[in-house]
N, C-alpha and C. Protein backbone atom coordinates (compact mmCIF):
# COMPACT_ATOMS: atom_id res chain seq x y z
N UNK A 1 77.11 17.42 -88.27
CA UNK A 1 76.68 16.33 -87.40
C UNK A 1 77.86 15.80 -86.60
N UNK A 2 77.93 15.54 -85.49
CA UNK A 2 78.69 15.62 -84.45
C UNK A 2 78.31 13.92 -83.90
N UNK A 3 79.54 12.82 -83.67
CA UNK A 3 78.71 11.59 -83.40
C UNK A 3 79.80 11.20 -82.23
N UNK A 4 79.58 10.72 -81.50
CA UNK A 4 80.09 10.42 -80.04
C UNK A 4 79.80 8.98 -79.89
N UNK A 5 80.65 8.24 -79.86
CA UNK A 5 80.69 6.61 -79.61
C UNK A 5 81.25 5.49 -78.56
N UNK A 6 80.87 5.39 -77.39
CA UNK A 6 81.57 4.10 -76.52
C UNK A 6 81.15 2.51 -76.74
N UNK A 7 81.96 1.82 -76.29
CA UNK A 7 81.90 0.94 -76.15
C UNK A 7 81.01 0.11 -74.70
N UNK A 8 80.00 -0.57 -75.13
CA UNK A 8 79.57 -0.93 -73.16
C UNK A 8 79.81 -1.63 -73.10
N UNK A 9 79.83 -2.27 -71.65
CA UNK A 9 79.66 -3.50 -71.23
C UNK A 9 80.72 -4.86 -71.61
N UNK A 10 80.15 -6.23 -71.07
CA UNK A 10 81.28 -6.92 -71.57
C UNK A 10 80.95 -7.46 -72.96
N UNK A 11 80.50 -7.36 -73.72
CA UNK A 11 80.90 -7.19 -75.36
C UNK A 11 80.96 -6.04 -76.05
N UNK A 12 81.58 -4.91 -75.31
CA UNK A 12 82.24 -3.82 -76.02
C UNK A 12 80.94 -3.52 -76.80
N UNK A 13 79.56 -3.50 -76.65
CA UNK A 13 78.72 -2.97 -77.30
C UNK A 13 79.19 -1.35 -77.93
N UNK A 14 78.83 -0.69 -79.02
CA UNK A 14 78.75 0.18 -79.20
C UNK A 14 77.79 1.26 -79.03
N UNK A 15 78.11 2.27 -78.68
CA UNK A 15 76.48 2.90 -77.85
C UNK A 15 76.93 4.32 -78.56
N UNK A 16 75.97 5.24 -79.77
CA UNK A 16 76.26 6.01 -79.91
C UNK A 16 75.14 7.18 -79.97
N UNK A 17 76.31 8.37 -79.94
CA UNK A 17 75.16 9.74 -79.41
C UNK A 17 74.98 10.79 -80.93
N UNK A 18 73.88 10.96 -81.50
CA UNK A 18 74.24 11.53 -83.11
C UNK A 18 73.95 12.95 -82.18
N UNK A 19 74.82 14.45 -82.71
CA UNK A 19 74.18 15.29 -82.71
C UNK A 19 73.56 16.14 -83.69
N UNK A 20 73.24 16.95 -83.84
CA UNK A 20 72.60 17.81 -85.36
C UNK A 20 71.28 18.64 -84.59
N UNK A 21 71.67 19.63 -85.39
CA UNK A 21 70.66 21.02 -85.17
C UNK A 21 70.39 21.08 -83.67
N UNK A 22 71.16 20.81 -82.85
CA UNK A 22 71.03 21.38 -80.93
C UNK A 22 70.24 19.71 -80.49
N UNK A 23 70.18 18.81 -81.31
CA UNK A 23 69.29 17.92 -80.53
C UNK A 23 70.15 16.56 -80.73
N UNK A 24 70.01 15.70 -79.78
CA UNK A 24 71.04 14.54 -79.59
C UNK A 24 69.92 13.07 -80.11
N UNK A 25 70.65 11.66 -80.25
CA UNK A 25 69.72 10.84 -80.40
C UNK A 25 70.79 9.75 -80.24
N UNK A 26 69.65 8.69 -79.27
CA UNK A 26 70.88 7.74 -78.58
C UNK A 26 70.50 6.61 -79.18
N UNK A 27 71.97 6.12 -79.52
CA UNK A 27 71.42 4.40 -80.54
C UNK A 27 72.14 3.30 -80.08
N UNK A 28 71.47 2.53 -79.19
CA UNK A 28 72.15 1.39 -78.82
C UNK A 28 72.72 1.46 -76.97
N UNK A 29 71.73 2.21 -76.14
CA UNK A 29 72.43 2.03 -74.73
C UNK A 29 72.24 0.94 -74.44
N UNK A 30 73.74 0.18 -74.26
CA UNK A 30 73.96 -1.05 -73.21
C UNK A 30 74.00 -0.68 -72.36
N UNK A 31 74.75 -2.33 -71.76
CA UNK A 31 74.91 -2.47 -70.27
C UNK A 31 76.36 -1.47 -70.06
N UNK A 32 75.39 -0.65 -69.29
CA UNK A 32 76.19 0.15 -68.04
C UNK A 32 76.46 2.16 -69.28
N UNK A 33 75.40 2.44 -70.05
CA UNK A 33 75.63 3.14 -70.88
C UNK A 33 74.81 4.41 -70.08
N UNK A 34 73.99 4.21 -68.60
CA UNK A 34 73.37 5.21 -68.76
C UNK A 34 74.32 7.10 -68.02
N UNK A 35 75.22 6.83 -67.51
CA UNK A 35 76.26 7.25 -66.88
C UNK A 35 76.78 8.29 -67.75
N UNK A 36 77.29 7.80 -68.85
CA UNK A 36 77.83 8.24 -70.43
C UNK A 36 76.76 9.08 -71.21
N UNK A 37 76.28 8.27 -71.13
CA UNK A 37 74.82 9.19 -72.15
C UNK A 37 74.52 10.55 -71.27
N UNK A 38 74.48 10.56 -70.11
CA UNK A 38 74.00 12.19 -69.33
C UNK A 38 75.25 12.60 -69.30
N UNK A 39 76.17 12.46 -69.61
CA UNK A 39 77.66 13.55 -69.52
C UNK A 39 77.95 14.04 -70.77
N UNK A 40 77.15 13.35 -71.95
CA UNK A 40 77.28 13.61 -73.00
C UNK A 40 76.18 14.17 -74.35
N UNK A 41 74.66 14.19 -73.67
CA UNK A 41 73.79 14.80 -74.22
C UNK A 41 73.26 15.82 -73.60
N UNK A 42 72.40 17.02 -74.14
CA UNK A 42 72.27 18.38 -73.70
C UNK A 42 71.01 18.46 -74.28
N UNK A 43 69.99 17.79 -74.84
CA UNK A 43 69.13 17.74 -75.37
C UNK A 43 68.42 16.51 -76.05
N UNK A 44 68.38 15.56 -75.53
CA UNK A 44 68.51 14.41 -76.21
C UNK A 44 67.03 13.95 -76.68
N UNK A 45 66.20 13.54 -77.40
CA UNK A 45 64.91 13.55 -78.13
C UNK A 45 64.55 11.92 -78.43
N UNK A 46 65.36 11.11 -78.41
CA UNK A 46 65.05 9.88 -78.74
C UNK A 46 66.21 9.13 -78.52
N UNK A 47 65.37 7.62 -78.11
CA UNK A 47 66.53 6.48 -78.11
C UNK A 47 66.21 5.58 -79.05
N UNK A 48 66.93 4.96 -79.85
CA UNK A 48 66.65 4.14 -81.12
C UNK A 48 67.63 2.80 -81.16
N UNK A 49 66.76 1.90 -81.04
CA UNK A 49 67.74 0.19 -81.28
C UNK A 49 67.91 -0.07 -83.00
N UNK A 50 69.07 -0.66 -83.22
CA UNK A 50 69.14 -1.32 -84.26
C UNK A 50 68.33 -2.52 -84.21
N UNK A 51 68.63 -3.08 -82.97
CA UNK A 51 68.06 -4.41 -83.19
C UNK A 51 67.69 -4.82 -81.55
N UNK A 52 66.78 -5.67 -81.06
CA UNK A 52 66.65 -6.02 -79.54
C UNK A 52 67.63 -7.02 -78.59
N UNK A 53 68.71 -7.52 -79.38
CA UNK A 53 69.91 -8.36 -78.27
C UNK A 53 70.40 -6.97 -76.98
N UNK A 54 69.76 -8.14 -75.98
CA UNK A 54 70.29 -7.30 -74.90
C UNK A 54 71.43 -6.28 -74.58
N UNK A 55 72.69 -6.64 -75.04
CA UNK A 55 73.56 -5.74 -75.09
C UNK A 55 73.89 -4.65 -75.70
N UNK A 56 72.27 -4.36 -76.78
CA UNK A 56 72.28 -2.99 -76.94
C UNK A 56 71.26 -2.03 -76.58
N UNK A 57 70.15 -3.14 -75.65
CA UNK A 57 68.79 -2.41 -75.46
C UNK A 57 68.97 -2.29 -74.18
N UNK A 58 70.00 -2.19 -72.67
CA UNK A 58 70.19 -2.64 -71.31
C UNK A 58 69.57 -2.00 -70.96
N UNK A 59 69.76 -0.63 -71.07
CA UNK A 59 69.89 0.84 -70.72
C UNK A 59 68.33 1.72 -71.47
N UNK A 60 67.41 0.87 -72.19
CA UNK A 60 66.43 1.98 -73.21
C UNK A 60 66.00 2.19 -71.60
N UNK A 61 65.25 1.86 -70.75
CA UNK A 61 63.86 2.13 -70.24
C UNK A 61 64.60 3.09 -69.11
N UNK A 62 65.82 3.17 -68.57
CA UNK A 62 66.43 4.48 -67.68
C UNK A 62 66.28 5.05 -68.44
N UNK A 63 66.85 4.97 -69.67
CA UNK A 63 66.95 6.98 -70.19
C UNK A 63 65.63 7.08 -70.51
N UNK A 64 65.00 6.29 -71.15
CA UNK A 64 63.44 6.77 -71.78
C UNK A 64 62.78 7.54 -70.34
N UNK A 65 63.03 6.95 -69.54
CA UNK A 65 61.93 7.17 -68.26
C UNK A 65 62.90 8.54 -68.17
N UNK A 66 64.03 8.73 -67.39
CA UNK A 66 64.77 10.17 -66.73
C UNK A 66 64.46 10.91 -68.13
N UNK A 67 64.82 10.92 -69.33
CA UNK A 67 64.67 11.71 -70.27
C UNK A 67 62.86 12.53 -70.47
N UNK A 68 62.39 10.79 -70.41
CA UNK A 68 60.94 11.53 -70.99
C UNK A 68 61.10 11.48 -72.29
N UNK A 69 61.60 10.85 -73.16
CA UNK A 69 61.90 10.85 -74.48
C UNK A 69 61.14 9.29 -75.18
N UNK A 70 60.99 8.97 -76.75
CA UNK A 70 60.52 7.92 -77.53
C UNK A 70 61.66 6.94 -77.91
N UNK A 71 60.74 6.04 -77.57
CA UNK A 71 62.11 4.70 -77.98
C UNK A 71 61.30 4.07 -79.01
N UNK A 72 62.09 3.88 -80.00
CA UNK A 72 62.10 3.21 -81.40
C UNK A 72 62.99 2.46 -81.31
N UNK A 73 61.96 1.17 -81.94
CA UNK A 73 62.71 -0.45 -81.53
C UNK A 73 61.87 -1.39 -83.23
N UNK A 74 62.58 -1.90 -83.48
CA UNK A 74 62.02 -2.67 -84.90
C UNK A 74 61.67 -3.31 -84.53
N UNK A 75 59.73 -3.64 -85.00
CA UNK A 75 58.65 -4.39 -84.84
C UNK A 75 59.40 -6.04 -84.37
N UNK A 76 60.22 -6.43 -85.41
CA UNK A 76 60.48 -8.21 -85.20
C UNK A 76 60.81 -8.52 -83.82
N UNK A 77 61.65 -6.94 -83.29
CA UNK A 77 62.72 -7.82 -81.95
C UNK A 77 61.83 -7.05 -80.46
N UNK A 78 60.68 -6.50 -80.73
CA UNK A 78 60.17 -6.20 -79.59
C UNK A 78 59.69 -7.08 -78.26
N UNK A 79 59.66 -8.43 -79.23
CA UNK A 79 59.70 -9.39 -78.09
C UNK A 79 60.96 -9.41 -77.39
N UNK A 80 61.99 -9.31 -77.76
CA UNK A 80 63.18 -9.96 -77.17
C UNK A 80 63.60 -8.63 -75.94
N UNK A 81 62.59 -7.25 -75.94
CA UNK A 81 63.30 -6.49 -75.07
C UNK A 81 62.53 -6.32 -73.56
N UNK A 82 61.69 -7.55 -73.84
CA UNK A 82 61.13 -7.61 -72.02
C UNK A 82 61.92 -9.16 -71.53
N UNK A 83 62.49 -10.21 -72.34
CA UNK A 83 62.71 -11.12 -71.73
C UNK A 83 64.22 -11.93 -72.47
N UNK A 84 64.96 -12.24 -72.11
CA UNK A 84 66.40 -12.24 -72.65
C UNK A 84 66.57 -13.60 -72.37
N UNK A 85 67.03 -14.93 -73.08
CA UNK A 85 67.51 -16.14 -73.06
C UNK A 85 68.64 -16.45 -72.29
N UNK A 86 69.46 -15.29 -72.65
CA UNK A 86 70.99 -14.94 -72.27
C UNK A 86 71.07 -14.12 -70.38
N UNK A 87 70.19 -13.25 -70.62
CA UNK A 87 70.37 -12.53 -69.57
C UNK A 87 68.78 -12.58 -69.06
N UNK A 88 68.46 -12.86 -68.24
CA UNK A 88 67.33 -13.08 -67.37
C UNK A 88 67.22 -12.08 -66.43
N UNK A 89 67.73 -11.35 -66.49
CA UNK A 89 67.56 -9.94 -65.58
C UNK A 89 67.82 -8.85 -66.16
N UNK A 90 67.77 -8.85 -67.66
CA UNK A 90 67.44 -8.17 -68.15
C UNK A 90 66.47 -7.00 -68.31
N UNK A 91 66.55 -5.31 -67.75
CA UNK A 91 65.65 -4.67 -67.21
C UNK A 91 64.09 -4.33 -68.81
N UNK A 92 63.14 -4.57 -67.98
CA UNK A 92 62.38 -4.63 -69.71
C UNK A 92 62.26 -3.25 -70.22
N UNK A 93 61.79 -3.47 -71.46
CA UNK A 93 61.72 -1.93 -71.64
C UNK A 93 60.82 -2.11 -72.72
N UNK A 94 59.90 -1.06 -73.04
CA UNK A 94 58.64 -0.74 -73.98
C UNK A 94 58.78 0.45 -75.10
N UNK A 95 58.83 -0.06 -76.36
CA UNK A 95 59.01 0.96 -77.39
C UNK A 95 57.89 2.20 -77.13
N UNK A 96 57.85 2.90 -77.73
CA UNK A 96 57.15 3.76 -78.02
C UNK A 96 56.39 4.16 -79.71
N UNK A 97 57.47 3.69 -80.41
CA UNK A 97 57.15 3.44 -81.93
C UNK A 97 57.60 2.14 -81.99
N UNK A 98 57.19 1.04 -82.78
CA UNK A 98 57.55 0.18 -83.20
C UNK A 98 57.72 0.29 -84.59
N UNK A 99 59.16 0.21 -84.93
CA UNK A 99 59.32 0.58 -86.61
C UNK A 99 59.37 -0.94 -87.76
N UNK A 100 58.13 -0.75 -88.61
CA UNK A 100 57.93 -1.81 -89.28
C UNK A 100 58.54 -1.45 -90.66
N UNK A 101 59.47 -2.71 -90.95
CA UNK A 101 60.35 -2.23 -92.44
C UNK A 101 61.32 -1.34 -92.60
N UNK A 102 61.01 -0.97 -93.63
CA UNK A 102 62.06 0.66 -94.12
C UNK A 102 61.14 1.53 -94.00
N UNK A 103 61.40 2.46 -93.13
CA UNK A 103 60.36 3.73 -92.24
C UNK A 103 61.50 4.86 -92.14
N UNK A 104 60.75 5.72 -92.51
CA UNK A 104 61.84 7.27 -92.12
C UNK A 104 60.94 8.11 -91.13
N UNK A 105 61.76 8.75 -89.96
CA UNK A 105 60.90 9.71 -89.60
C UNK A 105 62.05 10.93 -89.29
N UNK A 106 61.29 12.40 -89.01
CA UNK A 106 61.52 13.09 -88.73
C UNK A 106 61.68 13.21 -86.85
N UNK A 107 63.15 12.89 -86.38
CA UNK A 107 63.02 13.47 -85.15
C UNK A 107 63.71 14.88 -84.28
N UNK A 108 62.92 15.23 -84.20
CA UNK A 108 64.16 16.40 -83.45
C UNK A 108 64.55 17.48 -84.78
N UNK A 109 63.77 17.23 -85.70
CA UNK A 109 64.59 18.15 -86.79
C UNK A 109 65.77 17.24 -87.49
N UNK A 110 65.49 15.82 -87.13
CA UNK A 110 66.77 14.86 -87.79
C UNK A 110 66.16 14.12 -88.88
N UNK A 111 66.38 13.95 -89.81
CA UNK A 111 65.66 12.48 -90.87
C UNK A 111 66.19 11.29 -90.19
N UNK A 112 65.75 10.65 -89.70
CA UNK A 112 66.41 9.18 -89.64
C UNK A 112 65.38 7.60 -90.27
N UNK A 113 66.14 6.95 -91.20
CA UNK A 113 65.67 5.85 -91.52
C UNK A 113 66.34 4.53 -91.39
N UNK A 114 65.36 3.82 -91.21
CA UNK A 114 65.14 2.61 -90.64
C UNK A 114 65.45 1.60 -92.13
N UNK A 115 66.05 0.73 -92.19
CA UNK A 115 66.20 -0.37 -93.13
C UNK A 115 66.44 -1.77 -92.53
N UNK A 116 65.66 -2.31 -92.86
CA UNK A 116 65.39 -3.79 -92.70
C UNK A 116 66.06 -4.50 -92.93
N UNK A 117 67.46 -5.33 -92.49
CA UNK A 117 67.97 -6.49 -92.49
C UNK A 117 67.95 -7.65 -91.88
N UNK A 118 66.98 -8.10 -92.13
CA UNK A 118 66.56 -9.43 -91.20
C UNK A 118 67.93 -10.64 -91.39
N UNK A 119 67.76 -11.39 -90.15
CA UNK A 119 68.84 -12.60 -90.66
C UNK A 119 69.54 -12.84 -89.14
N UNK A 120 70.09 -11.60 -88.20
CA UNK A 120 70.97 -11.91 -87.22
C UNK A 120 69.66 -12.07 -86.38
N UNK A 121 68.57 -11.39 -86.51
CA UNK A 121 67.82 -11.80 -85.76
C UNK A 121 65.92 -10.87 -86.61
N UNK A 122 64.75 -11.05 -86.18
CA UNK A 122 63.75 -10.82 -86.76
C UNK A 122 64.35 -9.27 -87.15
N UNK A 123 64.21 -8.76 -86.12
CA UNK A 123 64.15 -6.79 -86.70
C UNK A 123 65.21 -5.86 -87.09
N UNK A 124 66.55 -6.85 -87.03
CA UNK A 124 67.91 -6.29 -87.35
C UNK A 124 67.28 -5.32 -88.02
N UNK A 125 68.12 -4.34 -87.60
CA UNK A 125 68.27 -3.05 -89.30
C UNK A 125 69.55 -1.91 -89.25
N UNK A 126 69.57 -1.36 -90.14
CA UNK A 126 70.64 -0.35 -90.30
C UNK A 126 69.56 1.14 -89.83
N UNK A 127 70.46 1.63 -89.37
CA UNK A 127 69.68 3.09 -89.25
C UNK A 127 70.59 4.56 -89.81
N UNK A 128 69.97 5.09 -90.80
CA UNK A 128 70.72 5.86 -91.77
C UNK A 128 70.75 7.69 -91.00
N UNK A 129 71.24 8.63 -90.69
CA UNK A 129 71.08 9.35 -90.34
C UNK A 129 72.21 10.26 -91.45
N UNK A 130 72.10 11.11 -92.29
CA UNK A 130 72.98 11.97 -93.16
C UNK A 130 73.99 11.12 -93.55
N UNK A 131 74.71 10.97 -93.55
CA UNK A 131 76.32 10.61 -93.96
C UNK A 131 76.54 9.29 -93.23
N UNK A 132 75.77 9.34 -92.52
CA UNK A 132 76.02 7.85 -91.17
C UNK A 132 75.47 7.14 -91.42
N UNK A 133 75.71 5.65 -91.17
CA UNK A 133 74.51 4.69 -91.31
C UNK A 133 75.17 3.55 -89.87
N UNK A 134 74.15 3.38 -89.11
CA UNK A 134 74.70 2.37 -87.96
C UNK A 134 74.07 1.25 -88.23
N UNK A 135 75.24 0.57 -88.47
CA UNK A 135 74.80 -1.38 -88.42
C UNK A 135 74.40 -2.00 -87.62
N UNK A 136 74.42 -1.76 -86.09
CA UNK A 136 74.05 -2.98 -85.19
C UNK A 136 75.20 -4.25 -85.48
N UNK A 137 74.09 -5.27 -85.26
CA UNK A 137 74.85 -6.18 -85.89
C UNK A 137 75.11 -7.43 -86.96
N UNK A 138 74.37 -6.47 -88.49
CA UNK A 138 74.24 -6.36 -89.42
C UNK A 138 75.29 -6.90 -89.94
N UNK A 139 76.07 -5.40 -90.21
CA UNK A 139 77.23 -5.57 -91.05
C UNK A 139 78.72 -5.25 -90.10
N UNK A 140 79.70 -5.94 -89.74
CA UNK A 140 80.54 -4.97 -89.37
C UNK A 140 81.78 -5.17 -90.02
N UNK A 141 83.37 -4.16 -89.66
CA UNK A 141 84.21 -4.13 -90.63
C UNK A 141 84.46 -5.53 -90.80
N UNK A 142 84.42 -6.00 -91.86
CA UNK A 142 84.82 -7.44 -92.99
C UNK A 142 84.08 -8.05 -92.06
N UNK A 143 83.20 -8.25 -91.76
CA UNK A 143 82.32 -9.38 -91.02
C UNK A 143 81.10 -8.69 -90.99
N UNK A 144 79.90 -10.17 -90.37
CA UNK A 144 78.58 -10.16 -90.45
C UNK A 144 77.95 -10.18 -89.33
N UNK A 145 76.61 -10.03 -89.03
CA UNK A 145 76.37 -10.86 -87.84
C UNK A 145 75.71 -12.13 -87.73
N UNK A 146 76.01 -13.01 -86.63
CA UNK A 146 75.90 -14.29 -86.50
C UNK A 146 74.74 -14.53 -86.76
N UNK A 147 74.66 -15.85 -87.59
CA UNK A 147 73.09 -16.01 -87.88
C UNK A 147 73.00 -17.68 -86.96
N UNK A 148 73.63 -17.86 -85.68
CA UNK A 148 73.04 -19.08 -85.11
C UNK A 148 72.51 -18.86 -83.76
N UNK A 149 72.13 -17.75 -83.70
CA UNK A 149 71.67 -17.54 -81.98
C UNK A 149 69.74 -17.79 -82.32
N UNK A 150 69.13 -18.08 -81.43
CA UNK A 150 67.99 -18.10 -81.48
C UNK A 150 67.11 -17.05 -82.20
N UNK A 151 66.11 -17.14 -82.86
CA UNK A 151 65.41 -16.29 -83.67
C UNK A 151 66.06 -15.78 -85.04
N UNK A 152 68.02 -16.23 -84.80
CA UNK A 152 68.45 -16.02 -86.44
C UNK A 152 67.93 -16.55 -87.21
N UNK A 153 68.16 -16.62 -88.47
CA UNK A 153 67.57 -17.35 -90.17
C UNK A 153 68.99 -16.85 -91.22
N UNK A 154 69.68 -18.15 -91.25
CA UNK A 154 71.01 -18.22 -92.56
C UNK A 154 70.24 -17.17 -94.26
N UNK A 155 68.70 -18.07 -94.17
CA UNK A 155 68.04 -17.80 -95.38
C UNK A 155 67.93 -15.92 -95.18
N UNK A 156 67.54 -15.54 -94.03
CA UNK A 156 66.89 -13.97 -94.08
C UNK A 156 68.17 -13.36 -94.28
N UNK A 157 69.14 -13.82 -93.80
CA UNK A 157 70.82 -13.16 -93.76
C UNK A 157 70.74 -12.81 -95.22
N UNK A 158 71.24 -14.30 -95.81
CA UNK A 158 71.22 -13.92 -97.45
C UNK A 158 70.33 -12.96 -98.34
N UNK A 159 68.99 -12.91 -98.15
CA UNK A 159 68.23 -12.32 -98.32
C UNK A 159 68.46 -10.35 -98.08
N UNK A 160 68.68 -10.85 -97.31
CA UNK A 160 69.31 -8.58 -96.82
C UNK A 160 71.03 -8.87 -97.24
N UNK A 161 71.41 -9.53 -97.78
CA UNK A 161 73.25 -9.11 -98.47
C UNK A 161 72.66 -9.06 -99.05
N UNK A 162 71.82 -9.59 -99.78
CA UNK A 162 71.56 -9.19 -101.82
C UNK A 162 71.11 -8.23 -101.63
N UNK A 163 70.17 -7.54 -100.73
CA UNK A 163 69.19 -6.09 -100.44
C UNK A 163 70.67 -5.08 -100.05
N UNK A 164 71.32 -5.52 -99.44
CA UNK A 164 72.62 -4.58 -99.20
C UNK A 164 73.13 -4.59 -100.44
N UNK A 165 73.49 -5.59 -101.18
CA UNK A 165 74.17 -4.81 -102.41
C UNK A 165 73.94 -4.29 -103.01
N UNK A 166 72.51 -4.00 -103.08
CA UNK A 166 71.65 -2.96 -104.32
C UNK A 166 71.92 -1.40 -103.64
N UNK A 167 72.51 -1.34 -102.30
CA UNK A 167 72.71 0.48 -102.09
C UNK A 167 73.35 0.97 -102.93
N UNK A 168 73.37 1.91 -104.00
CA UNK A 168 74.20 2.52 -105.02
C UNK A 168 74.38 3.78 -104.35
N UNK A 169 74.90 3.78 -103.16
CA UNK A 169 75.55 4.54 -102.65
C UNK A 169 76.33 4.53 -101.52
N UNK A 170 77.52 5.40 -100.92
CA UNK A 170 78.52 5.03 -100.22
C UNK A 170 78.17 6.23 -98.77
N UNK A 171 78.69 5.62 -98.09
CA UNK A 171 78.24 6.13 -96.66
C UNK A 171 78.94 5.43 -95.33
N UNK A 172 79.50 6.38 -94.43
CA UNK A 172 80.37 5.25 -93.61
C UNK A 172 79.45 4.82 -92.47
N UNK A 173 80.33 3.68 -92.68
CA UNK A 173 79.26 2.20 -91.42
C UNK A 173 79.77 2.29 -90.15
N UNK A 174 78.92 2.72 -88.92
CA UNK A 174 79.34 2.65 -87.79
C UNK A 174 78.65 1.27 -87.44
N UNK A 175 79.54 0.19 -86.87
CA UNK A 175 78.37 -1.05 -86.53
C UNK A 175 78.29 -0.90 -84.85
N UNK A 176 77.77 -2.54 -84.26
CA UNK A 176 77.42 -2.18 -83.04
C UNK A 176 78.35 -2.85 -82.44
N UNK A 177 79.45 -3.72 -83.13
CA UNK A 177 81.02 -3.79 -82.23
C UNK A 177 81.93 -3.16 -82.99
N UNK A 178 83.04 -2.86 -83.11
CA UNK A 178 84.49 -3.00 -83.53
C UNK A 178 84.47 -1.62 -84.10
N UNK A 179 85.29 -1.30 -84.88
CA UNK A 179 85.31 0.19 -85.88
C UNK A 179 84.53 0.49 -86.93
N UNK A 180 84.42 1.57 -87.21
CA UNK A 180 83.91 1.78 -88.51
C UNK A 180 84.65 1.43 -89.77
N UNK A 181 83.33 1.86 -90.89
CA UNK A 181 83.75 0.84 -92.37
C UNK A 181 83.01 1.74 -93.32
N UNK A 182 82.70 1.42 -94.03
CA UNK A 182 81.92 1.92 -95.47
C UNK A 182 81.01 0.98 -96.31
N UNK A 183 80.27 1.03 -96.41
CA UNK A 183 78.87 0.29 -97.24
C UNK A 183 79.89 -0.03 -98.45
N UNK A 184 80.55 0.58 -99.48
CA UNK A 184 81.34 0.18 -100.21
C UNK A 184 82.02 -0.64 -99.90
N UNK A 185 82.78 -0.62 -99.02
CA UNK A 185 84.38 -1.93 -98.63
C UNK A 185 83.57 -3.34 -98.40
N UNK A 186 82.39 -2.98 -97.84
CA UNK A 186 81.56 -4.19 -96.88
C UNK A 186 80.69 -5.03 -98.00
N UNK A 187 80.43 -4.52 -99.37
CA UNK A 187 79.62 -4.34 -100.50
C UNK A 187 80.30 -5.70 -101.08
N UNK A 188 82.14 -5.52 -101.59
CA UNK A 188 82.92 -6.14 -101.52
C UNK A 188 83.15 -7.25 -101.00
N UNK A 189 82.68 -7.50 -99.40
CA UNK A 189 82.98 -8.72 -98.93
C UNK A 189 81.73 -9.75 -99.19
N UNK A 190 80.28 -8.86 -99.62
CA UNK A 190 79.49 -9.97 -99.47
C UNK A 190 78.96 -11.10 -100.09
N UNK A 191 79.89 -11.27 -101.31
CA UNK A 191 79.81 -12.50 -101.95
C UNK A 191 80.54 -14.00 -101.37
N UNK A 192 81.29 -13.26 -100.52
CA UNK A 192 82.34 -14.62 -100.13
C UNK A 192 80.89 -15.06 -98.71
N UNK A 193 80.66 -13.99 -97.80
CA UNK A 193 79.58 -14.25 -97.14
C UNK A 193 78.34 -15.52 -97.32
N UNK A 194 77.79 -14.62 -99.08
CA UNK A 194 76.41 -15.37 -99.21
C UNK A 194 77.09 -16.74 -99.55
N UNK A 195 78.27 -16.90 -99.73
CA UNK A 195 78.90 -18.90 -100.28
C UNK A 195 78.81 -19.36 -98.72
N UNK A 196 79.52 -18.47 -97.81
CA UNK A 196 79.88 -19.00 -96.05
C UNK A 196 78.67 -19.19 -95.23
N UNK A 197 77.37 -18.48 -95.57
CA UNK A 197 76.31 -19.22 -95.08
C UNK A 197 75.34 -20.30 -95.18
């Protein structure tokens, strides 16, 4: 598995490209990601949000449309990807699956699953692909994501760290800012967390 990662826009969103078995899958095009994504996929089968804050959904409805491909977006935040608080010109865009909960599917010949961390906002989730797991903005290295923007919940936060600590297994964390981490190291920080919220 082959994973290709930029940064967009002005919060350094993370926008990444998984490859495996000849077929690509795009997670998280921001603002200004659609440029990157065609210089860098050769087959691409799906676009997939962690979560609906604009700066990682800018870009679904160009590639969905030029591709012709399915966008998978978690049921909670499908409201937030036709109309933005923050950004009002925000271009809309329409899932194609709406993924409710912890859901696995088969795309492209890829397993990818969906896990539910509610808290930064309704549909946060991690999305697990082999060895990878992308946070959004879940979990990232020694930090969380913010639970005071509109539609957060302090209570749902806490609620998915205790559901995160039950993974009894290790896997490295790509989130949707800064570097990667490990479900283990991050496992570690989340007791000081559930006291800080």
């Amino acid at each position: 598995m082959q994973i290709k990662k930029k940064p967009m826009g002005p919060y350094q969103t993370n926008c990444y490209i998984v490859t495996e078995n000849g077929s690509d899958i795009i997670i998280d095009p921001g603002v200004g990601a659609v440029e990157w994504v065609k210089a860098n996929v050769t087959n691409p089968v799906a676009i997939l949000n962690t979560h609906g804050h604009f700066d990682h959904v800018w870009s679904n409805q160009e590639l969905k449309e030029y591709y012709g491909i399915p966008l998978y977006t978690p049921k909670g935040d499908v409201m937030l990807l036709q109309k933005s608080g923050w950004m009002p010109d925000l271009p809309p865009s329409y899932p194609d699956v709406e993924v409710e909960g912890d859901q696995t599917f088969e795309i492209g010949g890829i397993e990818v699953t969906f896990r539910h961390f509610p808290g930064h906002c309704p549909g946060c989730s991690m999305i697990e692909i082999g060895d990878a797991v992308f946070s959004g903005d879940f979990i990232f290295q020694n930090s969380i994501g913010r639970v005071d923007f509109p539609y957060s919940s302090p209570a749902e936060m806490k609620k998915s760290l205790k559901k995160f600590l039950q993974l009894d297994y290790d896997k490295t964390v790509y989130p949707g800012h800064g570097g990667a981490t490990t479900i283990k190291a991050e496992q570690r920080n989340v007791p000081y967390w559930l006291n800080a919220i």
